[in-house]
N, C-alpha and C. Protein backbone atom coordinates (compact mmCIF):
# COMPACT_ATOMS: atom_id res chain seq x y z
N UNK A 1 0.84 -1.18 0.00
CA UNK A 1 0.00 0.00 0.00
C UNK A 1 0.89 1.25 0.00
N UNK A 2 0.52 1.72 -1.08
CA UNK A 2 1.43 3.32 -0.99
C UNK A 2 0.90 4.39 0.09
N UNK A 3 1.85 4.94 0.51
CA UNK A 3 1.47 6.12 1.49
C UNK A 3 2.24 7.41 1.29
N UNK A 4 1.08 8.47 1.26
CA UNK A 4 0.83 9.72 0.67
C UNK A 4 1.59 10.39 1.96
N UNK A 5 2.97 10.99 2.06
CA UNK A 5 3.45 11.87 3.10
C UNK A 5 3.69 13.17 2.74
N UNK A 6 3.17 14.33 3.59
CA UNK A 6 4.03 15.88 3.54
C UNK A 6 5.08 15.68 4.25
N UNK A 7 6.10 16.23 3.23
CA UNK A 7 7.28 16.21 3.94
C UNK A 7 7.88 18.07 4.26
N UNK A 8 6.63 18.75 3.61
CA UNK A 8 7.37 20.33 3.88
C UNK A 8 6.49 21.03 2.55
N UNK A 9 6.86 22.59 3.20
CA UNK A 9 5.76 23.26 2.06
C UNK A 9 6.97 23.42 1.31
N UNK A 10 6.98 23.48 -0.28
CA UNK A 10 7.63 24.37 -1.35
C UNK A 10 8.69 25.56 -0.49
N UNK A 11 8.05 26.61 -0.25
CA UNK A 11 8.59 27.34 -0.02
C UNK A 11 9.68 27.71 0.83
N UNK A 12 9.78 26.13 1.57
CA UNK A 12 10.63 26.17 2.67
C UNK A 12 11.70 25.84 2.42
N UNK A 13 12.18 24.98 0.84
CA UNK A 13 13.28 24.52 0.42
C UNK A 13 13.94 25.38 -0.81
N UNK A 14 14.87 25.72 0.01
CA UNK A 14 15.48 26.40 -0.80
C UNK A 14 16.28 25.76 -2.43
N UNK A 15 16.50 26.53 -3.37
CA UNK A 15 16.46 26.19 -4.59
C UNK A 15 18.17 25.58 -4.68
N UNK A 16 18.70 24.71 -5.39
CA UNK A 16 19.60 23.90 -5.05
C UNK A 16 20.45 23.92 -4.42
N UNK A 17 19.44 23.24 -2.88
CA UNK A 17 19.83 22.94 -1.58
C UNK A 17 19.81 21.11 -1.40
N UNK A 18 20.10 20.78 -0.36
CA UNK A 18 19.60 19.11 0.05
C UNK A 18 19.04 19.80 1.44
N UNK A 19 17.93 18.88 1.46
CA UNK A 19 17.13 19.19 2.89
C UNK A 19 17.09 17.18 3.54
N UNK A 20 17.41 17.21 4.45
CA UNK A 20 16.81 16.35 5.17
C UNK A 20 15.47 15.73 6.39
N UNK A 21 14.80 14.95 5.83
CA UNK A 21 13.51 14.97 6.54
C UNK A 21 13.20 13.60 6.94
N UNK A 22 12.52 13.49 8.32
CA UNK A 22 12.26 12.25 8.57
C UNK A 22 10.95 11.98 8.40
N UNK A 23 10.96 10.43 7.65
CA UNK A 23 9.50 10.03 7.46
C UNK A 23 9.22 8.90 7.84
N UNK A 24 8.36 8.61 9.08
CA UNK A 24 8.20 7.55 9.60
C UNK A 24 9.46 6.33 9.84
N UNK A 25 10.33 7.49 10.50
CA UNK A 25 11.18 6.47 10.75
C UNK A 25 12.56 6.55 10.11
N UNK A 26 12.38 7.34 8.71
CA UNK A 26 13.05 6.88 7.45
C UNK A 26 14.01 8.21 6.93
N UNK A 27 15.31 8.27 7.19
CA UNK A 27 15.84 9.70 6.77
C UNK A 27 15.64 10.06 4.89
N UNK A 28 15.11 11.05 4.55
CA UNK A 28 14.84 11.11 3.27
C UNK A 28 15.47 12.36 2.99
N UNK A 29 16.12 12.60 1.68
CA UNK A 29 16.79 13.66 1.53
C UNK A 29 15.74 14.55 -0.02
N UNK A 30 15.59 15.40 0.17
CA UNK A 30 14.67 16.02 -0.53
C UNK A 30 15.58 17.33 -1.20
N UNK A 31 15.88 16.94 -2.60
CA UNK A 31 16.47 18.21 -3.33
C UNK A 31 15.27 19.33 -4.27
N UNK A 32 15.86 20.28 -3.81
CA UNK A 32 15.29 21.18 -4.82
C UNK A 32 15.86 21.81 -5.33
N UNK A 33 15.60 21.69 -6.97
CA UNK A 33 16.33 21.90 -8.29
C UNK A 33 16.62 23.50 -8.63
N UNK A 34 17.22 23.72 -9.41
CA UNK A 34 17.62 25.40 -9.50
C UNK A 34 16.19 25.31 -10.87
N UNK A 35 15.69 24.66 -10.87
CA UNK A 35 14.73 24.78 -12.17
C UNK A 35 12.87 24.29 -11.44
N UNK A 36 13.31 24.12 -10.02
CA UNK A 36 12.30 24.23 -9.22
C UNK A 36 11.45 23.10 -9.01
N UNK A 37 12.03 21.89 -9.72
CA UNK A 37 11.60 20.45 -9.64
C UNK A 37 12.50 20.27 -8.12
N UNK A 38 11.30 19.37 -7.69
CA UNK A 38 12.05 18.63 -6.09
C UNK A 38 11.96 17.09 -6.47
N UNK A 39 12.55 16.40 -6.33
CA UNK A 39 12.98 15.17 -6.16
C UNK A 39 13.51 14.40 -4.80
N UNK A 40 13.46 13.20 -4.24
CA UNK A 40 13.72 12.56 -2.46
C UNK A 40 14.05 11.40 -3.16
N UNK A 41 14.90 11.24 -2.57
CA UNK A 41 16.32 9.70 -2.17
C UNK A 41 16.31 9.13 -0.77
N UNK A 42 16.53 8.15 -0.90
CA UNK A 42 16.60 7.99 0.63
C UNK A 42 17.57 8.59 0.82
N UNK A 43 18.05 9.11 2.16
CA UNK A 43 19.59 9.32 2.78
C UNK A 43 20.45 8.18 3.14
N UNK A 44 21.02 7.50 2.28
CA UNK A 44 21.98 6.99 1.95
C UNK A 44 23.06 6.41 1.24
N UNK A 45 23.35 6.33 0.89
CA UNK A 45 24.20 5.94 -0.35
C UNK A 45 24.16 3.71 -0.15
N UNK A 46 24.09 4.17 -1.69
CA UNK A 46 24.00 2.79 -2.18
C UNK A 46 25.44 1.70 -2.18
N UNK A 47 26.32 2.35 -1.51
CA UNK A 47 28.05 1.89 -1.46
C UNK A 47 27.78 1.17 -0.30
N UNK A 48 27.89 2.34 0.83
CA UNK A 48 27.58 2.01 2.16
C UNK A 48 26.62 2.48 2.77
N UNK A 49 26.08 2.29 3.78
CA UNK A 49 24.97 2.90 4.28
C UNK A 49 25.26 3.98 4.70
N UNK A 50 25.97 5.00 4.49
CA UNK A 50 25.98 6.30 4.85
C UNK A 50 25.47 7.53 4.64
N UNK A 51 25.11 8.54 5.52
CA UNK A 51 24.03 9.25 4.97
C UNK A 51 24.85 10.54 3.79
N UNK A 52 23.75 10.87 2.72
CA UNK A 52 24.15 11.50 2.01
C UNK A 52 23.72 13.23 1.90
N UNK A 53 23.32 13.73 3.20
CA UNK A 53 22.82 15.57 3.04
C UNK A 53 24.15 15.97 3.43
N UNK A 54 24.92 15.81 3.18
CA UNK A 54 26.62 16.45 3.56
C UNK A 54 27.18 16.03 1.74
N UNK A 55 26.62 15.59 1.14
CA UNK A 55 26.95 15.40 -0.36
C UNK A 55 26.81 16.45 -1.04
N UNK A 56 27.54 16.81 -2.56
CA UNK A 56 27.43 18.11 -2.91
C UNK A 56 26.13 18.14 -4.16
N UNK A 57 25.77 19.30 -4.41
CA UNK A 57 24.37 18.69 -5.22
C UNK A 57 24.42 20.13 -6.20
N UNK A 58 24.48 19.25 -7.89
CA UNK A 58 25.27 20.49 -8.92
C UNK A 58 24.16 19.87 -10.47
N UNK A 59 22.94 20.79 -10.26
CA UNK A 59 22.25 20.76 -11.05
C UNK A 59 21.56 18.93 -10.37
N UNK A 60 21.34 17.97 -11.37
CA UNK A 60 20.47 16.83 -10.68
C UNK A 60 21.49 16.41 -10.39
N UNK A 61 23.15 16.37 -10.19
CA UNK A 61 23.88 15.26 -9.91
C UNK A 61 24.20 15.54 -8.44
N UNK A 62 23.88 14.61 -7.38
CA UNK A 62 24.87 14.23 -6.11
C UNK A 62 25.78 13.54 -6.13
N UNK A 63 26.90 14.07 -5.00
CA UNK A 63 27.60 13.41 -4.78
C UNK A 63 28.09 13.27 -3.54
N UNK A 64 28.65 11.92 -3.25
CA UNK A 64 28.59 11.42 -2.18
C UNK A 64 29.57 11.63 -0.97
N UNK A 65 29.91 12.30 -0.10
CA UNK A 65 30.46 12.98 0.74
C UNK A 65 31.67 12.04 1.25
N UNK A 66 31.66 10.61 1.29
CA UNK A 66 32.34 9.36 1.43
C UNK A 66 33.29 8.73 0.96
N UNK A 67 32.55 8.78 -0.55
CA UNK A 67 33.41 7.82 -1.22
C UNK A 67 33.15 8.75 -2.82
N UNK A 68 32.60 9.56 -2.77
CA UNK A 68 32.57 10.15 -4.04
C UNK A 68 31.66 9.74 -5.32
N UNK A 69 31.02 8.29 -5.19
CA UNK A 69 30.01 8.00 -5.95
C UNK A 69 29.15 9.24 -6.45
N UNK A 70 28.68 9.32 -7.63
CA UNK A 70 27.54 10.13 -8.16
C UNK A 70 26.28 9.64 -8.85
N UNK A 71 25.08 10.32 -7.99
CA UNK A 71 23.89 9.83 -8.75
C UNK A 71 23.06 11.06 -9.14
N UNK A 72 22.28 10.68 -9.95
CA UNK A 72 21.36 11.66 -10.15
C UNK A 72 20.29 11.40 -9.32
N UNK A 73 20.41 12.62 -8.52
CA UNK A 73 19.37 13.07 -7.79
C UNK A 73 17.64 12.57 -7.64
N UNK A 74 17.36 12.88 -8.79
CA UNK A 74 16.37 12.50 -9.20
C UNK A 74 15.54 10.92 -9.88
N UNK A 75 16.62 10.51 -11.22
CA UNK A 75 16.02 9.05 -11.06
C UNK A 75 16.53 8.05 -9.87
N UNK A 76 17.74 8.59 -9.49
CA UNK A 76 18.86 7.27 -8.21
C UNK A 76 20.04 6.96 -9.37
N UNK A 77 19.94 6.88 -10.41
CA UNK A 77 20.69 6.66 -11.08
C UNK A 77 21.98 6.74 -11.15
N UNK A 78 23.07 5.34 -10.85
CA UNK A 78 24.46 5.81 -10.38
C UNK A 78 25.31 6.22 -11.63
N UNK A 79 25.83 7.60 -11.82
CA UNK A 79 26.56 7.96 -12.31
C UNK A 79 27.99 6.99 -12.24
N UNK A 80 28.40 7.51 -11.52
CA UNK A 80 30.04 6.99 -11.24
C UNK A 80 30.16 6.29 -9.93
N UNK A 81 30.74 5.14 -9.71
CA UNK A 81 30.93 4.44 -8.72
C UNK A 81 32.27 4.72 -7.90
N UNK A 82 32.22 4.92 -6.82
CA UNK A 82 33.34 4.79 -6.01
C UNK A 82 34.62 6.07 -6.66
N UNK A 83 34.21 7.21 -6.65
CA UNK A 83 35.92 7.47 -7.30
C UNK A 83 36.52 7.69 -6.54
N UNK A 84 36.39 8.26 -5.16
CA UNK A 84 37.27 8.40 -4.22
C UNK A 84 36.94 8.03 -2.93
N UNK A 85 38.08 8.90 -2.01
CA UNK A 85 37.50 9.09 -0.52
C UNK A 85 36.96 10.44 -0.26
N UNK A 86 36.74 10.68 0.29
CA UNK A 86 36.26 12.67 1.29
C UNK A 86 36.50 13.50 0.33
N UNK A 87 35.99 13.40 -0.80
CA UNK A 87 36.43 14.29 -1.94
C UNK A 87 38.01 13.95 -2.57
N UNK A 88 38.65 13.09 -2.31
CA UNK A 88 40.39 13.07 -3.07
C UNK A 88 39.62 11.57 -4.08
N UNK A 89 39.59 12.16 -5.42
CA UNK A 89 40.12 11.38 -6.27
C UNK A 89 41.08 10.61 -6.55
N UNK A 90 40.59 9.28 -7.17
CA UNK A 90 41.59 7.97 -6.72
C UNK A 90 41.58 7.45 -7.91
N UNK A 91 43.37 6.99 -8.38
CA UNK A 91 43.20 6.28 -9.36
C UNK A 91 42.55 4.86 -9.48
N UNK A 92 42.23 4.49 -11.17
CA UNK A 92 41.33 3.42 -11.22
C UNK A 92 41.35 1.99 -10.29
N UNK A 93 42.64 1.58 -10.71
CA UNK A 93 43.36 0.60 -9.53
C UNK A 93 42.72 0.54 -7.95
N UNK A 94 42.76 1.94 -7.51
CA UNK A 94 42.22 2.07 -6.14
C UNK A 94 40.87 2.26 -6.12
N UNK A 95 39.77 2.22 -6.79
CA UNK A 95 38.85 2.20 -7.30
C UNK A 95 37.83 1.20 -7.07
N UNK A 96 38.65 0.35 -7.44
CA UNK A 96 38.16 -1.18 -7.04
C UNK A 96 37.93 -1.59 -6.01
N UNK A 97 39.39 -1.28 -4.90
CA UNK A 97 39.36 -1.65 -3.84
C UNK A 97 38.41 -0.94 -2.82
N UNK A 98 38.44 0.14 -3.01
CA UNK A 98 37.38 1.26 -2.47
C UNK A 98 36.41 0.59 -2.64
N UNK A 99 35.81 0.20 -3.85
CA UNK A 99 34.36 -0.31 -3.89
C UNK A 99 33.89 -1.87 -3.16
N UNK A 100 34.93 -2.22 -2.48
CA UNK A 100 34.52 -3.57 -1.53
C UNK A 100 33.73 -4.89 -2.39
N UNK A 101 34.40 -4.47 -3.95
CA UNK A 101 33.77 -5.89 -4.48
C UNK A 101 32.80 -5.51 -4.66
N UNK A 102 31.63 -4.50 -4.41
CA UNK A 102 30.56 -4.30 -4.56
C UNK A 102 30.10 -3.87 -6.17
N UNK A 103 28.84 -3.83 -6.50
CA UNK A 103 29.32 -3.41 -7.83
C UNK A 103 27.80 -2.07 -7.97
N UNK A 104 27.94 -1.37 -8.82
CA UNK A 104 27.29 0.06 -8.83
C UNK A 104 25.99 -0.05 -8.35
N UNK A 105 25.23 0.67 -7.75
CA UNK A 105 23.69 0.58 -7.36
C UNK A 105 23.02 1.61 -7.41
N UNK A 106 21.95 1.82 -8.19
CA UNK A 106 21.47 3.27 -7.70
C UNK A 106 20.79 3.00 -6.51
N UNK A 107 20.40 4.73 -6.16
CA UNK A 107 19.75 5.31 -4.84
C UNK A 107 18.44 4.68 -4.68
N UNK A 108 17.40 4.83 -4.01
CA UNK A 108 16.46 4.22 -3.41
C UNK A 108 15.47 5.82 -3.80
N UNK A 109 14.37 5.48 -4.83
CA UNK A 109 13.82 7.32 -5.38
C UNK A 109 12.10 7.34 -4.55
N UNK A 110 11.57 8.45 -4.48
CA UNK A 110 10.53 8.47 -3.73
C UNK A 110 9.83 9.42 -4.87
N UNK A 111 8.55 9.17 -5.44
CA UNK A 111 8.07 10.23 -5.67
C UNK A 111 7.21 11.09 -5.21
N UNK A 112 7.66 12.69 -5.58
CA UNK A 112 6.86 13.49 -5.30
C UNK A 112 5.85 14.19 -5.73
N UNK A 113 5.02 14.76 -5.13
CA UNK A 113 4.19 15.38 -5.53
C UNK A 113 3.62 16.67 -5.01
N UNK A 114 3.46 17.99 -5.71
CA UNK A 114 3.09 18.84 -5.04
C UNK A 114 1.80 19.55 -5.22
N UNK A 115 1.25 19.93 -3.84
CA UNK A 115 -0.24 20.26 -4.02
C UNK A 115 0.18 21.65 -3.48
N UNK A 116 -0.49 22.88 -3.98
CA UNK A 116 -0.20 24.37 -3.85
C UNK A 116 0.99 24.74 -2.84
N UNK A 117 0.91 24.81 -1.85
CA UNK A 117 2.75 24.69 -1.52
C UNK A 117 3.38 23.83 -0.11
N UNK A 118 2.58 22.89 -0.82
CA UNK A 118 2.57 21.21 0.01
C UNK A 118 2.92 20.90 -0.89
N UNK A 119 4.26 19.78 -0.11
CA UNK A 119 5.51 18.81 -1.16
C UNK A 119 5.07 17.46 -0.56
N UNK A 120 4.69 16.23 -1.00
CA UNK A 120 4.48 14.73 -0.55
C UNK A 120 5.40 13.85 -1.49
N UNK A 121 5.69 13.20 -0.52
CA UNK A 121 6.38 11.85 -1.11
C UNK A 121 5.24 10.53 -0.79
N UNK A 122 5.62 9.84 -1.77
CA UNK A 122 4.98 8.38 -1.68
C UNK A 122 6.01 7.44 -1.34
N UNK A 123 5.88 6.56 -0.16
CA UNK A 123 6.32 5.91 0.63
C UNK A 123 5.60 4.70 0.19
């Protein structure tokens, strides 16, 4: 059963920002676009479970504060896997090892929806 959540009015998220919000439990990261589309990920990254509102966010692409993975914001879609640590880029070789064998995943996507300046996600 899908469930209809407000997670915040429009107006409260600023335009490409990451906001973090809890929903039943569930940390959700809610971007809003410089073109005024909002889009929610879970807060975490698909590498490790670590949370991602400390990630940098440049038009739909995030990135991951950790390990440097990039997704788009919006579908989950993993851009680039593993390129580094804390922002230092790593050659390919180290790349691998960084990624723990694991192999690329996108994000976990929520959609939204907005009613006059009420933002909901479906859970």
């Amino acid at each position: 059963m899908t469930n209809k959540v407000k997670v915040g009015q429009l107006s409260n998220f600023e335009s490409g920002t990451l906001n973090t919000v809890s929903v039943e439990g569930e940390s959700v990261l809610i971007a809003k676009l410089a073109d005024g589309r909002v889009c929610a990920v879970k807060n975490q990254c698909s590498h490790l479970p670590l949370p991602l509102n400390r990630g940098k966010l440049e038009g739909e692409l995030i990135t991951c504060p950790w390990h440097n993975s990039q997704f788009n914001v919006c579908s989950g879609k993993n851009i680039d896997w593993v390129m580094g640590v804390a922002g230092v880029k790593m050659p390919d070789w180290s790349r691998r090892l960084i990624a723990l064998g694991r192999d690329a995943q996108d994000l976990t996507t929520y959609e939204v929806h907005i009613e006059n300046d009420d933002v909901f996600i479906l859970l």
